[in-house]
PDB file of N, CA and C in Angstrom:
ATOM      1  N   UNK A   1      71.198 119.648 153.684  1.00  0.00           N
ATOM      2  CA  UNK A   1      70.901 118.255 153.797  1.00  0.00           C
ATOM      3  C   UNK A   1      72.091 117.572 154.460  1.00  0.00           C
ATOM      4  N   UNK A   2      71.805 116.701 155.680  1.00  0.00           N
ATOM      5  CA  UNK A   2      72.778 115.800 156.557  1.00  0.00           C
ATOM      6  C   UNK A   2      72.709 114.508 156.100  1.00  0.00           C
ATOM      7  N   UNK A   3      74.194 114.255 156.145  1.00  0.00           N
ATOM      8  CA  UNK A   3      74.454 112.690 155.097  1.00  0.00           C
ATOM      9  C   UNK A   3      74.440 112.159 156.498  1.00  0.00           C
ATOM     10  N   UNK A   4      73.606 110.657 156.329  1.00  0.00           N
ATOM     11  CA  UNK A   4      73.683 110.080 157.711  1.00  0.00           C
ATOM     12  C   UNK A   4      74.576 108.329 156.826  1.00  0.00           C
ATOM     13  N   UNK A   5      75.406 108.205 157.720  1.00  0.00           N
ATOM     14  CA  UNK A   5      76.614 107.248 157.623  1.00  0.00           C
ATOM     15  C   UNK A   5      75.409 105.768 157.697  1.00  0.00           C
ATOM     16  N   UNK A   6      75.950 104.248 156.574  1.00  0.00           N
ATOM     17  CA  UNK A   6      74.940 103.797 156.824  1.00  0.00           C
ATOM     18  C   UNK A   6      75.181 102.649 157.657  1.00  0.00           C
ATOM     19  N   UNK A   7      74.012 101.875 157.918  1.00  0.00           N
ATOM     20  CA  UNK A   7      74.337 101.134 159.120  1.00  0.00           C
ATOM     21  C   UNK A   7      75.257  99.987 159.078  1.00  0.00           C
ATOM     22  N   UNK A   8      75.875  99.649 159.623  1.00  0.00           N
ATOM     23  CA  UNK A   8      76.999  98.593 159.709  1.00  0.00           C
ATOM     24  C   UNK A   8      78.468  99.058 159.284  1.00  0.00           C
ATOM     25  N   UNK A   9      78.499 100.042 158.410  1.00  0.00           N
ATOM     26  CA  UNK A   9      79.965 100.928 158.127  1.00  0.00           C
ATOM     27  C   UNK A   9      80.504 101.973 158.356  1.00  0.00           C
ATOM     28  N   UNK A  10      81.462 101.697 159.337  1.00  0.00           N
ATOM     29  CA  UNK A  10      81.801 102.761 160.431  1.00  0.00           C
ATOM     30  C   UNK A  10      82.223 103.621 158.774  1.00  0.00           C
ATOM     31  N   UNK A  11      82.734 104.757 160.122  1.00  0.00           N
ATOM     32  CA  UNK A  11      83.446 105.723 158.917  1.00  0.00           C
ATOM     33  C   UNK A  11      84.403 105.873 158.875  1.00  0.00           C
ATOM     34  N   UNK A  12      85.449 105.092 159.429  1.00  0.00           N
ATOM     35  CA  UNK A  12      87.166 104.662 159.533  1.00  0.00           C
ATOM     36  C   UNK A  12      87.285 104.052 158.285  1.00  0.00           C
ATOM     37  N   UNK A  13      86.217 103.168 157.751  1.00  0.00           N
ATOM     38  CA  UNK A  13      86.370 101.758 156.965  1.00  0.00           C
ATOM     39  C   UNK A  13      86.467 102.435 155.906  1.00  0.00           C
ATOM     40  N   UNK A  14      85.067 103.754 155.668  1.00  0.00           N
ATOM     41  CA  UNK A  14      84.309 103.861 153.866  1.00  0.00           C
ATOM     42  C   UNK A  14      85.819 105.084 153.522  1.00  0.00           C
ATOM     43  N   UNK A  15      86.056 105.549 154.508  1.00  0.00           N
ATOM     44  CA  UNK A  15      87.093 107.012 154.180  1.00  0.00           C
ATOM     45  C   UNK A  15      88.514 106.274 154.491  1.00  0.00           C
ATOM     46  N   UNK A  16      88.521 104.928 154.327  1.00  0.00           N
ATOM     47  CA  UNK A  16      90.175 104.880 154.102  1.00  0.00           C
ATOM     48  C   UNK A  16      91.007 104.462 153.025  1.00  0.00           C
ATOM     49  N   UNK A  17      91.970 105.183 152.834  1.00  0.00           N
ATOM     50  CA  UNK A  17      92.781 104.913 151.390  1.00  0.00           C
ATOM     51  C   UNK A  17      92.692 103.560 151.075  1.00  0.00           C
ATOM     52  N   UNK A  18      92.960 103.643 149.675  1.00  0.00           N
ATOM     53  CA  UNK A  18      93.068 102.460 148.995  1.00  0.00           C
ATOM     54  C   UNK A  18      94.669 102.249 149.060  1.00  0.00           C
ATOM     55  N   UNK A  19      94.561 100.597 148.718  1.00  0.00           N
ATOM     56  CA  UNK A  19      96.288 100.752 148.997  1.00  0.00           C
ATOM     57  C   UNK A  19      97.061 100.834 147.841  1.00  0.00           C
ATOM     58  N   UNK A  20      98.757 101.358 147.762  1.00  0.00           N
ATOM     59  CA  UNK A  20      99.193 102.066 146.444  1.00  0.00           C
ATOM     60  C   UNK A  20      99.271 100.852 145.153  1.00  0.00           C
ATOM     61  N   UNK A  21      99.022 101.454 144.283  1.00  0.00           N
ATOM     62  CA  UNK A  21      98.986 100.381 142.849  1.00  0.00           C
ATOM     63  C   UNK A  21     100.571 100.046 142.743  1.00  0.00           C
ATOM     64  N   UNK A  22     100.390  98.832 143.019  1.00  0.00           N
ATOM     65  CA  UNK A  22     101.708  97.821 142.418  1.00  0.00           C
ATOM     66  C   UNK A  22     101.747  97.398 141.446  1.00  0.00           C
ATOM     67  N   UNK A  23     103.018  97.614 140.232  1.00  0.00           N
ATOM     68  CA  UNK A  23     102.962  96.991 138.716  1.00  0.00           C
ATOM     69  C   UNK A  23     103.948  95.754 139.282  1.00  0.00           C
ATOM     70  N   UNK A  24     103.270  94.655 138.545  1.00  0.00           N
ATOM     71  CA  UNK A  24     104.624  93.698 138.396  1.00  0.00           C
ATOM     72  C   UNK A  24     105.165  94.242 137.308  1.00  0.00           C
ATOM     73  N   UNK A  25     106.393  93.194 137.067  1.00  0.00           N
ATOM     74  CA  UNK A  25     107.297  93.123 136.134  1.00  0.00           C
ATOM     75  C   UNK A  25     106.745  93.716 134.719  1.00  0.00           C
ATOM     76  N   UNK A  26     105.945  92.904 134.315  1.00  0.00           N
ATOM     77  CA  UNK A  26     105.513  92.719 133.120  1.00  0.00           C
ATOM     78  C   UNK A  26     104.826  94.141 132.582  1.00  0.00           C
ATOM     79  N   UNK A  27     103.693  94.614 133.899  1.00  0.00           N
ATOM     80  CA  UNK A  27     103.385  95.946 133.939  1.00  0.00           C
ATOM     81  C   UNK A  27     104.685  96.934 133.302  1.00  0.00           C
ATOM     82  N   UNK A  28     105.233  96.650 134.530  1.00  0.00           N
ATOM     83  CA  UNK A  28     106.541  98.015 134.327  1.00  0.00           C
ATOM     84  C   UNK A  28     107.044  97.510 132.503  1.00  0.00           C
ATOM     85  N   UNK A  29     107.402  96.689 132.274  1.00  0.00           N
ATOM     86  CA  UNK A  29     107.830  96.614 130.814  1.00  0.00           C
ATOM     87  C   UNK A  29     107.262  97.286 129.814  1.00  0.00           C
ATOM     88  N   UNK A  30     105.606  97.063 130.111  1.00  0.00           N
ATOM     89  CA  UNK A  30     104.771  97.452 128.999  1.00  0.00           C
ATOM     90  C   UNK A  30     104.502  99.034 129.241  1.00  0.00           C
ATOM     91  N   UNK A  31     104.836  99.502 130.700  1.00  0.00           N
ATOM     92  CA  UNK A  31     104.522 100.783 130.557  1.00  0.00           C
ATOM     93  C   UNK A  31     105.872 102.079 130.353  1.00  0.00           C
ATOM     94  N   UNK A  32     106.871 100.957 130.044  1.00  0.00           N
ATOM     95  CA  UNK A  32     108.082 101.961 129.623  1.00  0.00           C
ATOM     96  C   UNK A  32     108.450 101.489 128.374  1.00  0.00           C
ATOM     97  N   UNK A  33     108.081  99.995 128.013  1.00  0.00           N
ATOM     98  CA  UNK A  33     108.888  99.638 126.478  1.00  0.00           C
ATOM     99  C   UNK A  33     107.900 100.116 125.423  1.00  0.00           C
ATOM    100  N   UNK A  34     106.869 100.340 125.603  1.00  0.00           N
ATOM    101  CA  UNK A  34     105.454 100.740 124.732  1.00  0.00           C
ATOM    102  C   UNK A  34     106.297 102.321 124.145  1.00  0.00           C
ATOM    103  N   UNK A  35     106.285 103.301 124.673  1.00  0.00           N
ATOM    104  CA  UNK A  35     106.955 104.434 124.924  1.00  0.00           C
ATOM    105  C   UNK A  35     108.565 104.926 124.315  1.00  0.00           C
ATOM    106  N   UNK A  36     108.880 103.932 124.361  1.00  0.00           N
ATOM    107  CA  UNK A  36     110.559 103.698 123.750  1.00  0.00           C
ATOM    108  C   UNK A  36     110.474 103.306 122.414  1.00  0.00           C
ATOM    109  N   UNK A  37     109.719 102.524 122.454  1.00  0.00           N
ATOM    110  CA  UNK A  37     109.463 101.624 120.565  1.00  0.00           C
ATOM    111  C   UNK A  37     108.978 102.827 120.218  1.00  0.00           C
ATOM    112  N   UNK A  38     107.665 103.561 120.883  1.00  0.00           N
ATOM    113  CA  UNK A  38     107.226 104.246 119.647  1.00  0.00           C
ATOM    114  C   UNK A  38     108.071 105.562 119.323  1.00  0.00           C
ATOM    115  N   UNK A  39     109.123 105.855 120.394  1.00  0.00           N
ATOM    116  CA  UNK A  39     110.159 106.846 120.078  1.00  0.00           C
ATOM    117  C   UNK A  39     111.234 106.749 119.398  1.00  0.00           C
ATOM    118  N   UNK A  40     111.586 105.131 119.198  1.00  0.00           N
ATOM    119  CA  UNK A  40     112.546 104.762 117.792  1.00  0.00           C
ATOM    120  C   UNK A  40     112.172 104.953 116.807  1.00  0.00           C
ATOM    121  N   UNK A  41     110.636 104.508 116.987  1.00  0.00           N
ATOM    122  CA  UNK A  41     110.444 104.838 115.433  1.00  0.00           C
ATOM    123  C   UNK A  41     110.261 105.983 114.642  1.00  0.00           C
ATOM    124  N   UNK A  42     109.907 106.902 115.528  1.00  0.00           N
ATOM    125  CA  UNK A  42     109.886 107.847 114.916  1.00  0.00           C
ATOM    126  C   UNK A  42     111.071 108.370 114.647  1.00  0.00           C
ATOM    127  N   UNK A  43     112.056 108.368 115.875  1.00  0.00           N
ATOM    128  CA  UNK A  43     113.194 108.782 115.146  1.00  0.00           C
ATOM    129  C   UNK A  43     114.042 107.830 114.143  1.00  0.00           C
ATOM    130  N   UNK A  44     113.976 106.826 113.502  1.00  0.00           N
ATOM    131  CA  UNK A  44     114.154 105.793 113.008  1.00  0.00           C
ATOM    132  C   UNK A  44     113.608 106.716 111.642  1.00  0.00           C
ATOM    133  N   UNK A  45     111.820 107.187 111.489  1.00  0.00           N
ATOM    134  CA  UNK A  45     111.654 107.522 110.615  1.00  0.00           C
ATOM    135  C   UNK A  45     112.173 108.454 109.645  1.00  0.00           C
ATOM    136  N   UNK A  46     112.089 109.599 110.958  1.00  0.00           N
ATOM    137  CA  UNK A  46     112.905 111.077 111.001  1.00  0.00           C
ATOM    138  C   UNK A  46     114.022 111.047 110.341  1.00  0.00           C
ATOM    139  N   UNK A  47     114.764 110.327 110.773  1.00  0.00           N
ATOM    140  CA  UNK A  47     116.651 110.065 109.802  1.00  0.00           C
ATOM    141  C   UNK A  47     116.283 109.352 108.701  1.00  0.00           C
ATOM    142  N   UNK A  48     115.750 108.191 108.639  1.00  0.00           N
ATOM    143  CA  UNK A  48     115.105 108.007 107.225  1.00  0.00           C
ATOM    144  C   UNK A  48     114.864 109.240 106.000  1.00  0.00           C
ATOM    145  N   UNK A  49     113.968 110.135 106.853  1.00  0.00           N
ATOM    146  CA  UNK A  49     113.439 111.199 105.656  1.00  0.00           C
ATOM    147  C   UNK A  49     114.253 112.321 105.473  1.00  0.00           C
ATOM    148  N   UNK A  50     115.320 112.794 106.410  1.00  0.00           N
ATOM    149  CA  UNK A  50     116.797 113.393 106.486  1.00  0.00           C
ATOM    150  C   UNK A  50     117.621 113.111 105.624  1.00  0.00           C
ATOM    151  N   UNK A  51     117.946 112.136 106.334  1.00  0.00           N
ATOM    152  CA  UNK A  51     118.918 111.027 105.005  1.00  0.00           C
ATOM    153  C   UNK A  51     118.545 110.660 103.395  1.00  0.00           C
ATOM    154  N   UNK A  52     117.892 110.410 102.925  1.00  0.00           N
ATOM    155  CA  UNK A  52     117.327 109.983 101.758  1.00  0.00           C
ATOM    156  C   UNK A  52     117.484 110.675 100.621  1.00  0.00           C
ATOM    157  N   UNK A  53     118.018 111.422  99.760  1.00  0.00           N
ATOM    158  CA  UNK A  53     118.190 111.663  98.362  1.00  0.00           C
ATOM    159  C   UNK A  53     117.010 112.076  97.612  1.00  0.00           C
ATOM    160  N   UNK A  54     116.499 112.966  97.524  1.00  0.00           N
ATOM    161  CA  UNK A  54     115.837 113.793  97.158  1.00  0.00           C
ATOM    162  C   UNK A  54     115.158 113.318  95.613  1.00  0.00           C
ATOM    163  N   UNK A  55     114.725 112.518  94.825  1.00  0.00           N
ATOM    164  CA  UNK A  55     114.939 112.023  93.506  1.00  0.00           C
ATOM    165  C   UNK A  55     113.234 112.825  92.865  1.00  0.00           C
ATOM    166  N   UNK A  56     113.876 113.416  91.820  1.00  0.00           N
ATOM    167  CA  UNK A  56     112.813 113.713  90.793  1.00  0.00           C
ATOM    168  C   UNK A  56     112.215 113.513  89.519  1.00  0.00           C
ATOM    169  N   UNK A  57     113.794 112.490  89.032  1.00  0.00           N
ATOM    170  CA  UNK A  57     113.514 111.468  87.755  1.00  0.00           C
ATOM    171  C   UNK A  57     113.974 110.103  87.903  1.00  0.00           C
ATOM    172  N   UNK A  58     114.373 109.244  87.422  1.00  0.00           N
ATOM    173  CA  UNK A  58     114.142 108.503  87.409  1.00  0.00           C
ATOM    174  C   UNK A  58     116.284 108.207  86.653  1.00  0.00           C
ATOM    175  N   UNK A  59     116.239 109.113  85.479  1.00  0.00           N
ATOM    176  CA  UNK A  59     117.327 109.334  84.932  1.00  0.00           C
ATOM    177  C   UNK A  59     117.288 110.689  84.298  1.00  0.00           C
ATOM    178  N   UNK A  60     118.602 110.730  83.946  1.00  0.00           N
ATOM    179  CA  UNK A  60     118.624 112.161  83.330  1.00  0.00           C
ATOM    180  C   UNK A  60     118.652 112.477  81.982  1.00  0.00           C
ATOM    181  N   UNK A  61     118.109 110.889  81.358  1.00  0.00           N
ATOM    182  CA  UNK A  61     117.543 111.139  79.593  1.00  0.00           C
ATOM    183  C   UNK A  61     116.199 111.640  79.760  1.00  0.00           C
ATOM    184  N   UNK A  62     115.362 111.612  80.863  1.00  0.00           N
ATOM    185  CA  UNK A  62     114.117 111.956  81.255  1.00  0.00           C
ATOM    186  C   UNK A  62     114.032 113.180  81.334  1.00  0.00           C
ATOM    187  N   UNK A  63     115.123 114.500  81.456  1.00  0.00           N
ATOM    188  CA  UNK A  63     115.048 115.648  81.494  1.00  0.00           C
ATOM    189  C   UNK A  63     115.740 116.415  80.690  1.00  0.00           C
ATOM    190  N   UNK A  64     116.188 115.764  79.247  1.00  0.00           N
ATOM    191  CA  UNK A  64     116.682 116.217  78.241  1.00  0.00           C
ATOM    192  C   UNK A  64     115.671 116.208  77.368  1.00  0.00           C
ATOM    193  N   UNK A  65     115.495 117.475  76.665  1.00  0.00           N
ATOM    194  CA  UNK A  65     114.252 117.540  75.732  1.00  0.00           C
ATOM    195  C   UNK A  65     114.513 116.657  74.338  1.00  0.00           C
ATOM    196  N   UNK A  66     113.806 116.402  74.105  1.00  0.00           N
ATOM    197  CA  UNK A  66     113.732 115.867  72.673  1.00  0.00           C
ATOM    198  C   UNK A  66     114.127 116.431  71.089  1.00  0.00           C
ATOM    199  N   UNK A  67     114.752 116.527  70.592  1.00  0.00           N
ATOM    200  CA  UNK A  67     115.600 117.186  69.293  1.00  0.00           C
ATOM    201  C   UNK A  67     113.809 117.062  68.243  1.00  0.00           C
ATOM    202  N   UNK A  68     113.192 117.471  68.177  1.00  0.00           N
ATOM    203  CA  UNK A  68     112.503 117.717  66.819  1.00  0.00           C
ATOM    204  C   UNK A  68     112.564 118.230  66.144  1.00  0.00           C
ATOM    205  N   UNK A  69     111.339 118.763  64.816  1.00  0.00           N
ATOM    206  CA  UNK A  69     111.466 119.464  63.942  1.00  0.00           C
ATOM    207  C   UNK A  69     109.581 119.901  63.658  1.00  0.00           C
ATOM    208  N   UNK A  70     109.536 120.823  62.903  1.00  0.00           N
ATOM    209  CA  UNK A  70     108.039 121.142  62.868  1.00  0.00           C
ATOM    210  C   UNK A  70     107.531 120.483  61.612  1.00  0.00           C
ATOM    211  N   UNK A  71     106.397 119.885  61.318  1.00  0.00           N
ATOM    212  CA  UNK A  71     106.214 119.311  60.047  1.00  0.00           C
ATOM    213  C   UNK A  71     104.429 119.804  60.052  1.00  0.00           C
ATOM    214  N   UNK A  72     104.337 120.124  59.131  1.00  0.00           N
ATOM    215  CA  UNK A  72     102.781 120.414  58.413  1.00  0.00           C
ATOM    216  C   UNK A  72     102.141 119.232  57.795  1.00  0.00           C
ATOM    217  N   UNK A  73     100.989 118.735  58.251  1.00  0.00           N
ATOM    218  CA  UNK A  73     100.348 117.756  57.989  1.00  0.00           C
ATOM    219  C   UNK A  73      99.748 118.258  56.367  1.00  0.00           C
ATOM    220  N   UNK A  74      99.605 117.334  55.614  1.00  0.00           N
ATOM    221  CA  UNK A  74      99.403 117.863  54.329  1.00  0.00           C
ATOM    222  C   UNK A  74      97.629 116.493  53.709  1.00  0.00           C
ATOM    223  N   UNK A  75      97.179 117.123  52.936  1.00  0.00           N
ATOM    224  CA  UNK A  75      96.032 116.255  52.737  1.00  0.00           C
ATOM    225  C   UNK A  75      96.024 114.796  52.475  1.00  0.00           C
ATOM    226  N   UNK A  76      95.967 113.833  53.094  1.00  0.00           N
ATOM    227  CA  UNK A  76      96.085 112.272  53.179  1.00  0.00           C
ATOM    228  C   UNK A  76      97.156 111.641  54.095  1.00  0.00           C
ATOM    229  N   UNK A  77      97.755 112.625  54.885  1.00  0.00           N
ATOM    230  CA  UNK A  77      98.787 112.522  55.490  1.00  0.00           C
ATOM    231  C   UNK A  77      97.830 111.294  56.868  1.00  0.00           C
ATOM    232  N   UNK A  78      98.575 110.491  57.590  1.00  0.00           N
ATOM    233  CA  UNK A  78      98.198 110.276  58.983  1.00  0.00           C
ATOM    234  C   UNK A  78      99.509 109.745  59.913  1.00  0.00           C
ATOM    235  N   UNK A  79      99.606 109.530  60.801  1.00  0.00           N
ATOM    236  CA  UNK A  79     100.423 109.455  61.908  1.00  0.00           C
ATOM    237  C   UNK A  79     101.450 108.496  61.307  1.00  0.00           C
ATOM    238  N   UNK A  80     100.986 107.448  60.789  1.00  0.00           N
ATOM    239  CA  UNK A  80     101.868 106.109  60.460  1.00  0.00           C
ATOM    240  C   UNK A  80     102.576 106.640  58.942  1.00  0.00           C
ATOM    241  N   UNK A  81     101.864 107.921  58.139  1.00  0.00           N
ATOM    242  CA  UNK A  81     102.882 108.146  56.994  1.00  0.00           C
ATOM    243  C   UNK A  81     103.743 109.005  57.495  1.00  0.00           C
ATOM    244  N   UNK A  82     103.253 109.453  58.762  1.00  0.00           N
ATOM    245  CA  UNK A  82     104.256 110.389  59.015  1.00  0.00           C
ATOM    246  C   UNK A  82     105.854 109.900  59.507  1.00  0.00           C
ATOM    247  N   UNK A  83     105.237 109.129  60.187  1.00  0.00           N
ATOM    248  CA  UNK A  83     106.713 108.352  61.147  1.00  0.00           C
ATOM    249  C   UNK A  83     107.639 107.437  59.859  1.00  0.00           C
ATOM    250  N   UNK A  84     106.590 106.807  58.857  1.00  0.00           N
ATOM    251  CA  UNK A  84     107.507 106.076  57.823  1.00  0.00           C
ATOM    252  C   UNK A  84     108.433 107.181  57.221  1.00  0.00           C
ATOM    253  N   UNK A  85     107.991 108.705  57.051  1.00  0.00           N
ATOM    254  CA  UNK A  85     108.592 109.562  56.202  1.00  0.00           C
ATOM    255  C   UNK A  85     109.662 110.357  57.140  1.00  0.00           C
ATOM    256  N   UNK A  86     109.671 109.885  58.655  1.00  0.00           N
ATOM    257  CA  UNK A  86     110.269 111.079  59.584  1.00  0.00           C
ATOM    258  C   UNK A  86     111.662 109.911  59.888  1.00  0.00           C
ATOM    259  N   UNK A  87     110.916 108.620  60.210  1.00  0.00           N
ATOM    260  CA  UNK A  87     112.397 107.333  60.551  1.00  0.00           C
ATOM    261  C   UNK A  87     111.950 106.296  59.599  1.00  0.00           C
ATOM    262  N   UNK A  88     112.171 106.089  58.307  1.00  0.00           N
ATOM    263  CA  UNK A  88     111.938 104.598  57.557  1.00  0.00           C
ATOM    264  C   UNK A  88     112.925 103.535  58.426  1.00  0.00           C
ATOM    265  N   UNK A  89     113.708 103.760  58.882  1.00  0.00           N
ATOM    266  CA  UNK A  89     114.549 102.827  59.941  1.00  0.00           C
ATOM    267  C   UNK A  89     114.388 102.715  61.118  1.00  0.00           C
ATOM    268  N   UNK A  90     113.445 102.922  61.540  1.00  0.00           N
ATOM    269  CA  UNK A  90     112.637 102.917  62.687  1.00  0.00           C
ATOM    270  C   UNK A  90     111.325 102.003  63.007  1.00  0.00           C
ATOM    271  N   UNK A  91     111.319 101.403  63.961  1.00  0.00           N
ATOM    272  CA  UNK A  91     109.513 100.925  63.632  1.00  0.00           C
ATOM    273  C   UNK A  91     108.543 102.132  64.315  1.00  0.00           C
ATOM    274  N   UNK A  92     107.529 102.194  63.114  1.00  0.00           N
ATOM    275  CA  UNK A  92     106.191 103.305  63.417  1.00  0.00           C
ATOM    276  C   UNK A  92     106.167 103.332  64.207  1.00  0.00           C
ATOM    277  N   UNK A  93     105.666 102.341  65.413  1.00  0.00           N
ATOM    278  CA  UNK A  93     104.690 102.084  66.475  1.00  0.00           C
ATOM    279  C   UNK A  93     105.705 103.281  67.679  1.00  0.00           C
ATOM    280  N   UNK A  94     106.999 102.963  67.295  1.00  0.00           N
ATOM    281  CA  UNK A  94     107.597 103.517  68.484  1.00  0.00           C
ATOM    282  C   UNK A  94     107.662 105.250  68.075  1.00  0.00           C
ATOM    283  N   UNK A  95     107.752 105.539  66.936  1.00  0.00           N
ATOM    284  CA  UNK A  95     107.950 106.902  66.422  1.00  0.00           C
ATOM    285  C   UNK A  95     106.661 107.679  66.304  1.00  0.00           C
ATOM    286  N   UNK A  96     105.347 106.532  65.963  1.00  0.00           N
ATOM    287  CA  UNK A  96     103.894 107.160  66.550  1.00  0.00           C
ATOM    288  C   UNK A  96     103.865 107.995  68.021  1.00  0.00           C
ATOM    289  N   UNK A  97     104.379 107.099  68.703  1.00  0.00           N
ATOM    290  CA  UNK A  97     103.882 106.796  70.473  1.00  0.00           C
ATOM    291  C   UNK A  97     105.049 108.420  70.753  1.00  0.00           C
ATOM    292  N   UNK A  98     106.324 108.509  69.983  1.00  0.00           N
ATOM    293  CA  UNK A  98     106.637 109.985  70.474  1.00  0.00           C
ATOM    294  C   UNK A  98     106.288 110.663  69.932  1.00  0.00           C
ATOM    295  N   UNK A  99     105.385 110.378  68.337  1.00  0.00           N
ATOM    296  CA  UNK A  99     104.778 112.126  67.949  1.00  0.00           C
ATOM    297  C   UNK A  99     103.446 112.599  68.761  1.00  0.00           C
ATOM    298  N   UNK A 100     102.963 111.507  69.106  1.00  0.00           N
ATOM    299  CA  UNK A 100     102.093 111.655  70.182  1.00  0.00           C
ATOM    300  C   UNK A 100     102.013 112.031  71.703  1.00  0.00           C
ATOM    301  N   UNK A 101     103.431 111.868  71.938  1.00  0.00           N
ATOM    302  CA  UNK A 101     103.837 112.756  73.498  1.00  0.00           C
ATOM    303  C   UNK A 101     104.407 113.853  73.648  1.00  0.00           C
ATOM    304  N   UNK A 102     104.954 114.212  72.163  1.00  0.00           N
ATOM    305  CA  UNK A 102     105.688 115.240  71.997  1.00  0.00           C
ATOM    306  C   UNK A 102     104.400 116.436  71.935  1.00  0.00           C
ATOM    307  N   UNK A 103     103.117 115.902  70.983  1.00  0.00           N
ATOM    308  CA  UNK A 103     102.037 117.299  70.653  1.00  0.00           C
ATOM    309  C   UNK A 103     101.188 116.564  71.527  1.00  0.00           C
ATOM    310  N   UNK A 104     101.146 115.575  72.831  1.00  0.00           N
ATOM    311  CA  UNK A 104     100.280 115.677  73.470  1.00  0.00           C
ATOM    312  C   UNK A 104      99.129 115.518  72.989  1.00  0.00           C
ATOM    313  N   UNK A 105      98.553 114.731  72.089  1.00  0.00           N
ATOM    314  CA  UNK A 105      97.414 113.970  71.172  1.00  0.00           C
ATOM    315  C   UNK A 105      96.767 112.893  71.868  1.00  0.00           C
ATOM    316  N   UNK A 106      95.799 112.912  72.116  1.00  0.00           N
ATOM    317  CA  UNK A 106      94.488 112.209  72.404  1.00  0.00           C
ATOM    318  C   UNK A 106      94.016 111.346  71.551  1.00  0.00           C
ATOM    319  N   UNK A 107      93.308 111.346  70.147  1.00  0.00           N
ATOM    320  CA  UNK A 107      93.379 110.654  69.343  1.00  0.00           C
ATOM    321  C   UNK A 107      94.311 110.760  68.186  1.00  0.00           C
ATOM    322  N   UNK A 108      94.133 109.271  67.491  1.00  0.00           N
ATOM    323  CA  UNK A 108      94.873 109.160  65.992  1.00  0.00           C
ATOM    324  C   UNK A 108      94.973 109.915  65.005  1.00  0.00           C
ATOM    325  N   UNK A 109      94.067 111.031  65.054  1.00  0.00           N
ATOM    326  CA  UNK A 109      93.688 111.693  64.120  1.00  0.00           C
ATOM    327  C   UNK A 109      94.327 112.985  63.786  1.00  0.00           C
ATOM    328  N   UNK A 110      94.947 113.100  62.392  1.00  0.00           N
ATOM    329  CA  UNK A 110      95.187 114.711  62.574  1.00  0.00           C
ATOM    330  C   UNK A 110      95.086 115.226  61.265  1.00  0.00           C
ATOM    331  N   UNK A 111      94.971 116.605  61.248  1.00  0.00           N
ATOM    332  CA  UNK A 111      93.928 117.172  60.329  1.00  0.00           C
ATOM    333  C   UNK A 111      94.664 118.376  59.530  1.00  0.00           C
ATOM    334  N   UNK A 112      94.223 118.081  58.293  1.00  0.00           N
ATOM    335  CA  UNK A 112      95.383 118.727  57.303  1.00  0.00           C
ATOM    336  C   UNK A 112      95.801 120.498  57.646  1.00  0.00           C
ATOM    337  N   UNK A 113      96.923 120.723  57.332  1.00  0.00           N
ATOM    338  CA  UNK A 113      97.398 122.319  57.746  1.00  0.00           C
ATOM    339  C   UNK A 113      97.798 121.774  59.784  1.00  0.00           C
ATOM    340  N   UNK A 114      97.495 121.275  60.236  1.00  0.00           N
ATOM    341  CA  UNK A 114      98.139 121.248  61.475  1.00  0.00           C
ATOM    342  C   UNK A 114      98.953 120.980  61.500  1.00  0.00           C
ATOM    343  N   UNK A 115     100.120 121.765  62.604  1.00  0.00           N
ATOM    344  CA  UNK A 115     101.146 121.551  62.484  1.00  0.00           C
ATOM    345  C   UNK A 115     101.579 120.491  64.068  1.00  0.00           C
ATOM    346  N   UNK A 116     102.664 119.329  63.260  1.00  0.00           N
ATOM    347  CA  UNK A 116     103.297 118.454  64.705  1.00  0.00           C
ATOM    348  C   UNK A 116     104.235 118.471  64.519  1.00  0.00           C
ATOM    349  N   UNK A 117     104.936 118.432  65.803  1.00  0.00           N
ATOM    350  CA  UNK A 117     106.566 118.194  66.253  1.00  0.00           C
ATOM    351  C   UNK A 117     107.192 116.701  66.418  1.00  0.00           C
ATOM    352  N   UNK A 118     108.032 116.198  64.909  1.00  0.00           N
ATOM    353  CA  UNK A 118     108.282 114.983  65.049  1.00  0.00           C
ATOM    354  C   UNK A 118     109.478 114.865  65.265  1.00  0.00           C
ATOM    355  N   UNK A 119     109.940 113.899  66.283  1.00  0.00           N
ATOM    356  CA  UNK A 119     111.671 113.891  66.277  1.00  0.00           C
ATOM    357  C   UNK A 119     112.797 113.945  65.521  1.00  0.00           C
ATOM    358  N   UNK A 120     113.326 114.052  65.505  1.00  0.00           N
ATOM    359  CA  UNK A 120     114.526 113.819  64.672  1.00  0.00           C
ATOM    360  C   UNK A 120     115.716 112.936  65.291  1.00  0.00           C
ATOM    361  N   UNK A 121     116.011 111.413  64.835  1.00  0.00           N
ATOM    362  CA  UNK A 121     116.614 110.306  65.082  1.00  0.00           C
ATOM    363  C   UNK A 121     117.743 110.837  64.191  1.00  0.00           C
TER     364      UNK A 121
END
């Protein structure tokens, strides 16, 4: 199949270059400062996460275990006689809340012959 050229446009006109793309100013800024920012930041980030201190507590009473003792729950026993009988100089609420993190307890409840680990203050 023969391409026939169409009428009124030579073929000097349709086959000649376009002329070369000129950036202004503003162009050229955006097409080199775009490129630079986003390479600070990353390295900006990079030394950030290099640099930074490694942290896994918070303090280091957080990774000292707790001094307890083993105690056998006995029939009528519950959490609040326990803590009056483990710290009377203590308030319950706070000596509850560690016999409860210490055996990892879900509810209030605990049931005679079980044994919990209550601190020792």
């Amino acid at each position: 199949m023969r391409q026939v050229p169409r009428a009124g446009v030579s073929r000097s006109k349709a086959s000649k270059a376009l002329p070369p793309l000129r950036l202004t100013r503003r162009g050229r800024i955006v097409l080199v400062g775009i490129p630079l920012m986003l390479l600070a930041a990353v390295l900006l980030s990079l030394a950030g996460f290099f640099t930074s201190p490694a942290k896994a507590s918070d303090s280091v009473a957080d990774l000292a275990p707790t001094p307890s003792v083993s105690v056998t729950v006995q029939p009528g026993d519950s959490l609040w006689a326990i803590a009056g009988y483990v710290a009377p100089d203590r308030d319950a609420r706070d000596v509850i809340a560690d016999i409860v993190q210490l055996n990892n307890l879900t509810g209030g409840a605990v049931l005679p012959g079980q044994q919990l680990f209550v601190p020792t203050y």
